[in-house]
Protein backbone atom coordinates (compact mmCIF):
# COMPACT_ATOMS: atom_id res chain seq x y z
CA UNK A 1 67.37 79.02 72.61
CA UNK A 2 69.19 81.68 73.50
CA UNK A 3 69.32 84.71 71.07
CA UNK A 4 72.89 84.46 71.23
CA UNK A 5 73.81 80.86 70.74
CA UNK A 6 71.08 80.64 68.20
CA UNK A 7 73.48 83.49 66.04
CA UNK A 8 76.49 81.66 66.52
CA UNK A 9 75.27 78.88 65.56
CA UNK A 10 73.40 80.10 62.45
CA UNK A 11 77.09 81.50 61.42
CA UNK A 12 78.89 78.48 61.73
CA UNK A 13 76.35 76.83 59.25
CA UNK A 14 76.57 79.65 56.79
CA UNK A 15 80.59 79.25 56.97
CA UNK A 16 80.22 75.65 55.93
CA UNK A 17 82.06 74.51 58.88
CA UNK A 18 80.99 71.13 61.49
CA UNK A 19 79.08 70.69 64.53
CA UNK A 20 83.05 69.75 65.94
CA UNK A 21 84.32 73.28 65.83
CA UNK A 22 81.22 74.27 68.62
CA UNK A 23 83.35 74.87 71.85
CA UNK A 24 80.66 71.52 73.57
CA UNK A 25 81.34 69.50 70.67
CA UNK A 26 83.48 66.24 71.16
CA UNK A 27 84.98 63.27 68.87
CA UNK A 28 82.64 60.07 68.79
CA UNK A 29 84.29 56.85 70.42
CA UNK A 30 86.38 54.88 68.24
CA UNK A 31 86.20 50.98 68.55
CA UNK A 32 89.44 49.77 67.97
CA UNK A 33 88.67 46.08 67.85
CA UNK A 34 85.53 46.67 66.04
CA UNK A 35 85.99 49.24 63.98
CA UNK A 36 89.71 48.27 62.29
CA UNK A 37 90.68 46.35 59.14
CA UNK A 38 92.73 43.88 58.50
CA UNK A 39 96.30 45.40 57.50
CA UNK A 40 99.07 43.98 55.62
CA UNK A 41 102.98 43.72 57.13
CA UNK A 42 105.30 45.74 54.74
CA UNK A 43 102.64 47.25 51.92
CA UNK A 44 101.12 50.67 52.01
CA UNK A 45 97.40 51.02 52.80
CA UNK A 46 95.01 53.86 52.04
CA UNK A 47 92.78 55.36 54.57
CA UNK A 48 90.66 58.36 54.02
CA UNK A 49 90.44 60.56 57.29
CA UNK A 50 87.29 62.84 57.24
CA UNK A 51 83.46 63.54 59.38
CA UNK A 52 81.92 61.40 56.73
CA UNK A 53 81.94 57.93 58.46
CA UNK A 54 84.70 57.37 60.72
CA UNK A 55 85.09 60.95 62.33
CA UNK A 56 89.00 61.22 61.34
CA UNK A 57 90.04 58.02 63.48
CA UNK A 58 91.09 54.91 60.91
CA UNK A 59 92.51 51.43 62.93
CA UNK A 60 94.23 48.33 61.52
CA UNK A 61 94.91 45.11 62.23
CA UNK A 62 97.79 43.09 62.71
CA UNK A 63 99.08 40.03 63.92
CA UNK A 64 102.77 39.30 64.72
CA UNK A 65 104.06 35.89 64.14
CA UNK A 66 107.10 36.38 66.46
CA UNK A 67 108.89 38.57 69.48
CA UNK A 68 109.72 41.69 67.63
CA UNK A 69 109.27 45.65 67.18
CA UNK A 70 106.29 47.49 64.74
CA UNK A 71 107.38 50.58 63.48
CA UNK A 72 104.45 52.80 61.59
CA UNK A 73 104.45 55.64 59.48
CA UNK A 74 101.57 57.63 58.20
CA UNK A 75 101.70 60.26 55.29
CA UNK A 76 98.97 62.58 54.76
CA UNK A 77 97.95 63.60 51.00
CA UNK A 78 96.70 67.07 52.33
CA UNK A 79 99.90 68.49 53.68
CA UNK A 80 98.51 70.66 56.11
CA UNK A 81 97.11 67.30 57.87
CA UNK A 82 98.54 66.39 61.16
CA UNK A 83 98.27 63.18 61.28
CA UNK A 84 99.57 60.75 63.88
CA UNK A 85 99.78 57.37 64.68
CA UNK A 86 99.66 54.92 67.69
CA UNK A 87 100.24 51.63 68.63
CA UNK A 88 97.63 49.20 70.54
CA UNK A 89 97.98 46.25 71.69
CA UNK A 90 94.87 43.70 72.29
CA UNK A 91 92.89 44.30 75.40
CA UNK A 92 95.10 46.80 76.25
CA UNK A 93 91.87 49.13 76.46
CA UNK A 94 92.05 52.37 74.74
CA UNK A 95 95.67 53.68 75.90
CA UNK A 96 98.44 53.19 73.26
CA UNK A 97 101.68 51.34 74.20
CA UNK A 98 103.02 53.81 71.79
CA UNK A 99 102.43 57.36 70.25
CA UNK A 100 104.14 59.12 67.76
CA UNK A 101 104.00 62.97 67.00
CA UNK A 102 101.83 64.65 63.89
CA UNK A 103 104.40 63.60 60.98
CA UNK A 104 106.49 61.18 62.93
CA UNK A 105 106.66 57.35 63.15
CA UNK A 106 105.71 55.42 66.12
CA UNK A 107 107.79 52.38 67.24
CA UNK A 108 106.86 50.08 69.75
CA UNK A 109 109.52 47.24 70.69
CA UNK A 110 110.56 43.78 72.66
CA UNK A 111 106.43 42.82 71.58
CA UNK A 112 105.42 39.05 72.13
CA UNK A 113 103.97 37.16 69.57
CA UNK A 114 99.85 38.58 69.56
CA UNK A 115 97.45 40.86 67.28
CA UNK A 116 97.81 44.52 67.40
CA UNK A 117 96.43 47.34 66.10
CA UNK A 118 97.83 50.57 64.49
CA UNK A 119 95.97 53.48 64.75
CA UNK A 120 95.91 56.95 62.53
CA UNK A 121 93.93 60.01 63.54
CA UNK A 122 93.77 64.00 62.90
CA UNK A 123 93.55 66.58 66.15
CA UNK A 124 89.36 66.83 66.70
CA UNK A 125 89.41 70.62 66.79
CA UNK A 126 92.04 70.73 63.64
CA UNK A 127 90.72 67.97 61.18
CA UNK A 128 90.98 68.38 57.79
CA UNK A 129 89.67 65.80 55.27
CA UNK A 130 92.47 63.62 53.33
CA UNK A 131 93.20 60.69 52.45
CA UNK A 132 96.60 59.04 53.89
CA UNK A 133 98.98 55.89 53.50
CA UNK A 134 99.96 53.83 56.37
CA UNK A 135 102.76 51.33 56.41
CA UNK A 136 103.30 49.18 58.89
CA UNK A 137 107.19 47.63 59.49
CA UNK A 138 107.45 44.24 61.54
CA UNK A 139 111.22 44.27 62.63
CA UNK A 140 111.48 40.36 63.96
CA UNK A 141 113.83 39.80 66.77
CA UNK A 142 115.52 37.41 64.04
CA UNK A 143 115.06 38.13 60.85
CA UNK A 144 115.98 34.79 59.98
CA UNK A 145 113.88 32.55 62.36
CA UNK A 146 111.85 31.10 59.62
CA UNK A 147 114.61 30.43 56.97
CA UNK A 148 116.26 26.65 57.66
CA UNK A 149 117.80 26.01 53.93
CA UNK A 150 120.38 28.59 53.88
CA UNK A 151 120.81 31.11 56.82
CA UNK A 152 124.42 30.63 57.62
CA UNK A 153 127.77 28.90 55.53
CA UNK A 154 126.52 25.39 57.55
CA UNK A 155 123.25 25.03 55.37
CA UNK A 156 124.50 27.09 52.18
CA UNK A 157 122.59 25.83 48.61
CA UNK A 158 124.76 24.91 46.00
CA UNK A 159 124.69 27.56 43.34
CA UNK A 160 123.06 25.49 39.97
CA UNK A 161 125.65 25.20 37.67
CA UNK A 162 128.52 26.75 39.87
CA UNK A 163 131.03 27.86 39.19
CA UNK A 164 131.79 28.25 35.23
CA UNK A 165 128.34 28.86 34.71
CA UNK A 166 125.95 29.58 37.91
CA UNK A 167 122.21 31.08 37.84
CA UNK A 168 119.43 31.05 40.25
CA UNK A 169 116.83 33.38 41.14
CA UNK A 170 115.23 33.31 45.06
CA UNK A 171 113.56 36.04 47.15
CA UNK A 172 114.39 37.11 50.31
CA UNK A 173 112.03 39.04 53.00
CA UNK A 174 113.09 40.18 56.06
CA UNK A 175 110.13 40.71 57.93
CA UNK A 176 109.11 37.46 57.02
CA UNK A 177 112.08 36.34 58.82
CA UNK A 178 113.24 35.12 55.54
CA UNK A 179 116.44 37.78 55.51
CA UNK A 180 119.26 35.82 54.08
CA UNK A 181 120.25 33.06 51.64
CA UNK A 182 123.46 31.61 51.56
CA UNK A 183 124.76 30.06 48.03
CA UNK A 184 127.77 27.89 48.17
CA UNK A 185 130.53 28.49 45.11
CA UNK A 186 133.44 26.10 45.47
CA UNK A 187 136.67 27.08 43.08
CA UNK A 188 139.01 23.70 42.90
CA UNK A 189 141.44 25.69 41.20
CA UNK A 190 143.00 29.49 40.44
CA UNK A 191 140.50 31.62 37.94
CA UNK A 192 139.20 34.36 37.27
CA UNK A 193 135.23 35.16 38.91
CA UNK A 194 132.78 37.43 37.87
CA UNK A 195 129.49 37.74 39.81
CA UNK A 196 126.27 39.54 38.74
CA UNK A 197 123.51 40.38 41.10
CA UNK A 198 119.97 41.60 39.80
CA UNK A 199 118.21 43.04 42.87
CA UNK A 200 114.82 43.77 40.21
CA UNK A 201 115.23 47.10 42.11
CA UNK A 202 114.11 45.77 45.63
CA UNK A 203 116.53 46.63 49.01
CA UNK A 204 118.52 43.79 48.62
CA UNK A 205 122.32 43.25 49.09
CA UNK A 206 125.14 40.63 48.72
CA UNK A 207 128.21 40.05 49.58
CA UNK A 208 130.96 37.58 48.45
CA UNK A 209 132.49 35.89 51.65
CA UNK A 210 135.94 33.99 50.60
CA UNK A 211 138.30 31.68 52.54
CA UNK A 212 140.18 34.42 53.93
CA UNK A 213 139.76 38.30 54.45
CA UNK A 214 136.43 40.57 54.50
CA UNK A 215 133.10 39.86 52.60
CA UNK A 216 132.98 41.58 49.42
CA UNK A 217 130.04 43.70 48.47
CA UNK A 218 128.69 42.89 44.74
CA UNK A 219 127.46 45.99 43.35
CA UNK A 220 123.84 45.01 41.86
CA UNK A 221 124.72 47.34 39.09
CA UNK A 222 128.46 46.71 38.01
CA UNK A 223 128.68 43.43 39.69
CA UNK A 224 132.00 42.06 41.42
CA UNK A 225 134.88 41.10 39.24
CA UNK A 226 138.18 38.82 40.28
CA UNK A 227 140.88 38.14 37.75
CA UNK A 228 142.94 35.88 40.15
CA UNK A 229 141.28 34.19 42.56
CA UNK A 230 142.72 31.18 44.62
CA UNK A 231 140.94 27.92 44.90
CA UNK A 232 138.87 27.26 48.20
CA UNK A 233 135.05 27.44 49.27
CA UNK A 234 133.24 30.33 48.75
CA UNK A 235 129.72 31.65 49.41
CA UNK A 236 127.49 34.65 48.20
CA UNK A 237 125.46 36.44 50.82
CA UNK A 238 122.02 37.09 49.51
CA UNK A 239 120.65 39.74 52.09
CA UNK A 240 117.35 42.18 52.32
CA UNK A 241 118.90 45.02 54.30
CA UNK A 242 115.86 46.25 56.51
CA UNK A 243 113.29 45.36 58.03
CA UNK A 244 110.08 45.72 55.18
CA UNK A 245 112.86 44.93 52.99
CA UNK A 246 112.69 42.09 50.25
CA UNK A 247 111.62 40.34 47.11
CA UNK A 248 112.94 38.59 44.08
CA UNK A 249 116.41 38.55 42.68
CA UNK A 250 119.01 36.98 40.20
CA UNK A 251 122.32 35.56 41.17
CA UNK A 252 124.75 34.64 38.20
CA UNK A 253 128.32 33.70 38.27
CA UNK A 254 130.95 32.83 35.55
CA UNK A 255 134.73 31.53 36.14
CA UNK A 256 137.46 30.76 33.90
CA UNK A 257 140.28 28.81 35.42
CA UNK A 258 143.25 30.00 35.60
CA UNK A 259 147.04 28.71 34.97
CA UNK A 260 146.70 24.95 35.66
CA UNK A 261 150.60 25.15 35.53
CA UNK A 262 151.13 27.89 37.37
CA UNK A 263 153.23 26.44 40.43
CA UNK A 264 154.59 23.09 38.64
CA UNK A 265 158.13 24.28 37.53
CA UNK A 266 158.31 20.48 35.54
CA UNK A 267 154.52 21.13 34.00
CA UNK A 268 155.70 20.25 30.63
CA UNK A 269 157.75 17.60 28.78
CA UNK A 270 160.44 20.74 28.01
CA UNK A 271 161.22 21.19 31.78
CA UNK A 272 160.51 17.35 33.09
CA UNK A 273 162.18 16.32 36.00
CA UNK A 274 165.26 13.74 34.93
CA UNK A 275 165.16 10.18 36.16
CA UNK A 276 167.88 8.52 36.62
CA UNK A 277 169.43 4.68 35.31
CA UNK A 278 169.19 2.37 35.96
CA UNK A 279 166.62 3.11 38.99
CA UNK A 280 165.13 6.04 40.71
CA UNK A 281 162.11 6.74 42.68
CA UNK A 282 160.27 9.80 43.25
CA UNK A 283 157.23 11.35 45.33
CA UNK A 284 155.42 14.41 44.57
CA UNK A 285 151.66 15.52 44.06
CA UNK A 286 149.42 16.94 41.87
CA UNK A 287 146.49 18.96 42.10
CA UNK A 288 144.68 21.25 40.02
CA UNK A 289 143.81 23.80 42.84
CA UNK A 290 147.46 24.72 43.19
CA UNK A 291 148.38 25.04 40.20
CA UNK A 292 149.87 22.13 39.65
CA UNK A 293 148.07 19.49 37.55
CA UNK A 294 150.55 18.44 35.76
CA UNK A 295 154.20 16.83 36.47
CA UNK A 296 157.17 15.34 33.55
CA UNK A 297 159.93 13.21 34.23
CA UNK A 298 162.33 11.99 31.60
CA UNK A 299 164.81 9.11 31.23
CA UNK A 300 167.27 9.12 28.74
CA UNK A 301 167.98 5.42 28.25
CA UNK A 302 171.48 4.21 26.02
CA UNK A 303 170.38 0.59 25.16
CA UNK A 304 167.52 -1.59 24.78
CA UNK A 305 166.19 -3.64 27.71
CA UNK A 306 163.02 -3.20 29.75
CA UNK A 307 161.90 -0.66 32.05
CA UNK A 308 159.53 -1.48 34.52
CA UNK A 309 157.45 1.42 36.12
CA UNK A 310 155.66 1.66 39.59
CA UNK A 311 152.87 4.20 40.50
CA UNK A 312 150.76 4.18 43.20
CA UNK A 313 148.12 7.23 44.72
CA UNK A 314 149.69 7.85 48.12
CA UNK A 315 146.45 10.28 49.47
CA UNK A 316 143.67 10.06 48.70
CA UNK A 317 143.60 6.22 49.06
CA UNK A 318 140.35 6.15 47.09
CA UNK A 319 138.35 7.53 44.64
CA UNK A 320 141.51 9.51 42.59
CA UNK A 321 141.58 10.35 39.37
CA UNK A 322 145.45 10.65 39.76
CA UNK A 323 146.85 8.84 36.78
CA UNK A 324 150.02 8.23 35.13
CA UNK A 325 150.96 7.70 30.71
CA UNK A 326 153.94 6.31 29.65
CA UNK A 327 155.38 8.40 26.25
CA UNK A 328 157.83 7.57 23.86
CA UNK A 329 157.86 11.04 22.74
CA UNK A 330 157.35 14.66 24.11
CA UNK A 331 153.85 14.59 21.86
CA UNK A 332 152.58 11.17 22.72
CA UNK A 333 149.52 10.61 23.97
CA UNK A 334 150.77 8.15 26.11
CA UNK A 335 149.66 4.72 27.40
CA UNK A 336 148.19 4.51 30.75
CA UNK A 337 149.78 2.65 33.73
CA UNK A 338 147.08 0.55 34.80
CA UNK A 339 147.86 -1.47 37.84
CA UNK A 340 150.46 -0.57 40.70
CA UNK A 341 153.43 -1.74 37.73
CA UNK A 342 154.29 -1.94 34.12
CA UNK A 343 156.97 -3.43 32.06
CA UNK A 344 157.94 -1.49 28.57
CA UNK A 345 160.09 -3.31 25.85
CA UNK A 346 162.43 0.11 24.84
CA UNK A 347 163.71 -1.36 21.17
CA UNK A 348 165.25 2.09 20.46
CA UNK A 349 167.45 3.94 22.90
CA UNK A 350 166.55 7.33 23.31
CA UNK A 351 164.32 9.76 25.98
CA UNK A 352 160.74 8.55 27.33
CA UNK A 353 158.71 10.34 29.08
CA UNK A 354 156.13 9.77 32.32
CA UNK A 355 153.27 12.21 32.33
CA UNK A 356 151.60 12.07 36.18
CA UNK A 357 148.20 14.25 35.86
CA UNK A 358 145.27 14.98 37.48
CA UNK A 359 142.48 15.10 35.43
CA UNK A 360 139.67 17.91 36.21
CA UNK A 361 138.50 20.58 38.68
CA UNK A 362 139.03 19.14 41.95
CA UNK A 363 141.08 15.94 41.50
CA UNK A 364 144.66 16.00 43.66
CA UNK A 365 146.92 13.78 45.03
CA UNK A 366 150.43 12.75 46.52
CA UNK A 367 151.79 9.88 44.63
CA UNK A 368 155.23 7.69 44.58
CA UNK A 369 156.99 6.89 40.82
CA UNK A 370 159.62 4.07 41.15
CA UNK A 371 161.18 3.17 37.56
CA UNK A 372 163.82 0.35 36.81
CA UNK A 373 165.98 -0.30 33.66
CA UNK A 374 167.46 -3.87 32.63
CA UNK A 375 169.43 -3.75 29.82
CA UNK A 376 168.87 -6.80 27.27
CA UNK A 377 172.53 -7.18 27.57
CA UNK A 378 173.37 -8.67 30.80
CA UNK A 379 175.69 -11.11 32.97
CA UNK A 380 173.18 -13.55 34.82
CA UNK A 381 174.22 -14.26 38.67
CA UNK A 382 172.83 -15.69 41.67
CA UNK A 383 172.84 -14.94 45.01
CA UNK A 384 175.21 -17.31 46.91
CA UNK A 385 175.37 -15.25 49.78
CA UNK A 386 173.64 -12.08 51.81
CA UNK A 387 174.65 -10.31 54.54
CA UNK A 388 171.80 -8.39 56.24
CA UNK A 389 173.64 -5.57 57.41
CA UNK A 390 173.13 -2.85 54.74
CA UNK A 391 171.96 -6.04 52.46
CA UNK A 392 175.56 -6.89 50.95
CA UNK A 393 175.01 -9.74 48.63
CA UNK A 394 177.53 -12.32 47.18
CA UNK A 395 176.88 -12.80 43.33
CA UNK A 396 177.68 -15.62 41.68
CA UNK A 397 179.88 -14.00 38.60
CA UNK A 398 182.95 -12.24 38.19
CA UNK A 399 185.64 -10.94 36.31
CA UNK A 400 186.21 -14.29 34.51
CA UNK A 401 182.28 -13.59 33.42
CA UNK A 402 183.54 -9.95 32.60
CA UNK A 403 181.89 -8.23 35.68
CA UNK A 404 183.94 -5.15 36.32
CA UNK A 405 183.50 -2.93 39.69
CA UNK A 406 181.19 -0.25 39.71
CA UNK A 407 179.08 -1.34 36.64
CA UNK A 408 175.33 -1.24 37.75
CA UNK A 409 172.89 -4.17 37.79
CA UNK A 410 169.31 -5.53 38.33
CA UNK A 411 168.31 -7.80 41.44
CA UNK A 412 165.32 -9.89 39.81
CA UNK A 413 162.83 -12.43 41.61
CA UNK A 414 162.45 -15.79 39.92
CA UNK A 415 160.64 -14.66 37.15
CA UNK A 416 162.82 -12.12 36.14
CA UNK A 417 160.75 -9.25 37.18
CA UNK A 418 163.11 -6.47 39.09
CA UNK A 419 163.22 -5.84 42.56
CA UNK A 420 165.73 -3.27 43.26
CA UNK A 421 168.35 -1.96 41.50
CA UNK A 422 172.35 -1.97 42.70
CA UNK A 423 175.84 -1.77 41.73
CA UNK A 424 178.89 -3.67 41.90
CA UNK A 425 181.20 -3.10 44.51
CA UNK A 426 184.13 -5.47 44.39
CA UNK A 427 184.51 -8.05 41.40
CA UNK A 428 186.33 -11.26 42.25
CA UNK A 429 187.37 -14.21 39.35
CA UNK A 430 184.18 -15.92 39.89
CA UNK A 431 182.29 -14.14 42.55
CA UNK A 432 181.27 -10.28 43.20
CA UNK A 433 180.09 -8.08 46.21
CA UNK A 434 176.59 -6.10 45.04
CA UNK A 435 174.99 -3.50 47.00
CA UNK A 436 171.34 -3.06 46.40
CA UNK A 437 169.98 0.40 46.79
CA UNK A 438 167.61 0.12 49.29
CA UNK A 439 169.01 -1.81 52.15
CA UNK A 440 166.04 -1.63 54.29
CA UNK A 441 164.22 -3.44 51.43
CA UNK A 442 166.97 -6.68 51.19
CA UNK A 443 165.82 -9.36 48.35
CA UNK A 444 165.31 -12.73 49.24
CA UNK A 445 167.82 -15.76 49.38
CA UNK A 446 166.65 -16.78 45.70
CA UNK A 447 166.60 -14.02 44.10
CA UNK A 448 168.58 -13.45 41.29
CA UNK A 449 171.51 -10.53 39.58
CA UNK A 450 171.61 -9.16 36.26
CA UNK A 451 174.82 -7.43 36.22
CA UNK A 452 175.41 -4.89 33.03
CA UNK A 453 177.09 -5.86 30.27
CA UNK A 454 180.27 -3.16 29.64
């Protein structure tokens, strides 16, 4: 050997230095199909870059379920490393589809679904020994292509023991195309609505997405509070927020309803809505999501006699818990008025009450009320006569009976139970003219008049 080379090469052992800083010296090959490991989406790997075994060159493996981009980082221990990191895709031979810069990531997009490999390696000429984690990002086209239970408001969960007092915990992963959960919280009436979200310190986000207006971001540390709230559907927006994003979390809610009487200005036997006698009919609803679950009315009856009461649930036809409770005083319990009528025996003159309710959370409902007194003290008549236009009957009683015009009165069926009510227009000796009040509705040929007693 040369005298020369033979003293250059004698210093370069001395110095401690390898065979790769002599100027004919060159890298090994590399086998990237061979020679890489199997890697792991989303986790950080160790690799140890050196001239011991694998000459500063370390490969893994990957395989991506779906079209997406793979975006890798590498971080060197040693600091003065340069380290960089490529992208290969299977039998794509030894060129990189993509190549990042000593210290920056690499990102290679719009891949098909395959096996790839990422690749970390120091300059030849500049290698120095360190060890260095690698993380590897799958970004999925869509992040939610394998989540089918709750990915949208459609196929939201119900939230376990929504909404007074709802808990689950989930995960979420968004390269696992897992990104978001939707959990379905419906208020049937005002309230207030506290949510909590426990993230267990992972990226992960949600959102509270009401009726109307913006989502509301639920701060994982403070939560999301709302005193007053407005019934409806609503849904919390479990999200991971990037791609290698995800894990475990805790979703609680609590809710305290609000003012059940809040819109019902006759809510309570101290402003109920006055009937009138002897007859009146009204139609109204309840429902506990507006504010209006309950609804009063009063009549103030002057003598005994009977009053007969008719409710019937107008919408929804079936199913409603709509009900209505007869009281004979403001703190009565009351009796329930089973059927579509009743008939009450009222021995002592005085006010009664009607209390039309609906029950729970969620119960509502447009009802009619029809109520009818007949006074124990009346003049019997029957109908001799009726003239269909505007259902004008002809009574058999008059002022020789003591039937005075203007008095009111009770049109009956044969078994005395009222139809309508009416009133005396014209009194004759031994006939009188009635007029029923609902003309539309005229009583039949036999039915009969119970004119009041003055």
């Amino acid at each position: 050997m040369h005298k020369t080379l033979r003293a250059v090469l004698a210093l370069l052992l001395l110095s401690g230095c390898h065979a790769r800083w002599f100027p004919l010296a060159s890298p090994p090959g590399f086998s990237i199909s061979h020679e890489s490991v199997d890697g792991t989406l989303g986790k950080k790997m160790d690799a140890t870059l050196s001239d011991d075994d694998n000459h500063y060159v370390a490969g893994f493996r990957f395989e991506l379920p779906a079209p997406g981009t793979l975006v890798a980082t590498a971080k060197p221990i040693n600091p003065q490393a340069q380290v960089s990191v490529a992208i290969h895709a299977e039998g794509s031979g030894s060129e990189p589809i993509a190549k990042g810069e000593p210290g920056k990531k690499v990102e290679a997009t719009e891949l098909q679904p395959g096996v790839y490999y990422v690749l970390v390696q120091e300059p030849w000429k500049d290698a120095i020994k360190t060890r260095v984690e690698v993380r590897t990002v799958f970004k999925p086209q869509d992040p939610d292509q394998a989540q089918t239970a709750c990915k949208t408001q459609a196929t939201a969960r119900d939230l376990p023991g929504a909404p007074e007092k709802g808990q689950v915990e989930d995960a979420v992963d968004y390269s696992a195309m897992r990104r978001t959960c939707f959990w379905h919280l419906p208020l049937a009436a005002e309230g207030a609505l506290i949510i909590k979200l426990d993230n267990q310190g992972n990226n992960i986000s949600a959102e509270l997405v009401g009726p109307q207006g913006a989502p509301e971001k639920i701060d994982p540390v403070a939560g999301l509070s709302k005193p007053d709230v407005p019934a409806g559907d609503y849904y919390v927006k479990v999200f991971a927020n990037e791609a290698g994003d995800g894990g475990r979390y805790r979703l609680a809610t609590s809710f305290k309803m609000g003012d059940t009487c809040k819109n019902e200005p006759h809510c309570t036997p101290e402003t109920a809505e006055d009937l009138k006698v002897p007859q009146d009919q009204k139609s109204a609803d309840v429902d506990v999501a507006k504010g209006k679950q309950f609804h009063f009315y009063k009549e103030n009856v002057k003598e005994r006699g009977k009053l007969t009461i008719s409710f019937k649930v107008l919408q929804p036809p079936r199913g409603s818990k709509v009900t209505a409770f007869f009281m004979k005083a403001p703190d009565d319990e009351g009796e329930k008025i089973s059927g579509s009528s009743v008939t009450k025996e009222i021995d002592n003159p005085g006010d009664y009450f009607i209390r039309v309710q609906a029950p729970e959370q969620g119960d509502y409902g447009k009802y009619a009320l029809s109520v009818i007194f007949q006074p124990n003290n009346f003049i019997p008549g029957d109908v001799v006569e009726k003239d269909n236009r505007g259902c004008l009957l002809t009574v058999s009683a008059g002022a020789n009976q003591g039937v005075r015009a203007g008095v009111g009165c009770t049109v009956v069926n044969q078994s005395g139970q009222p139809i309508d009510s009416c009133r005396v227009t014209e009194a004759y000796p031994n006939l009188s003219k009635v007029q029923v009040s609902n003309p539309a509705r005229c009583p039949p040929a036999n039915a009969k008049v119970q004119i009041n007693a003055q």
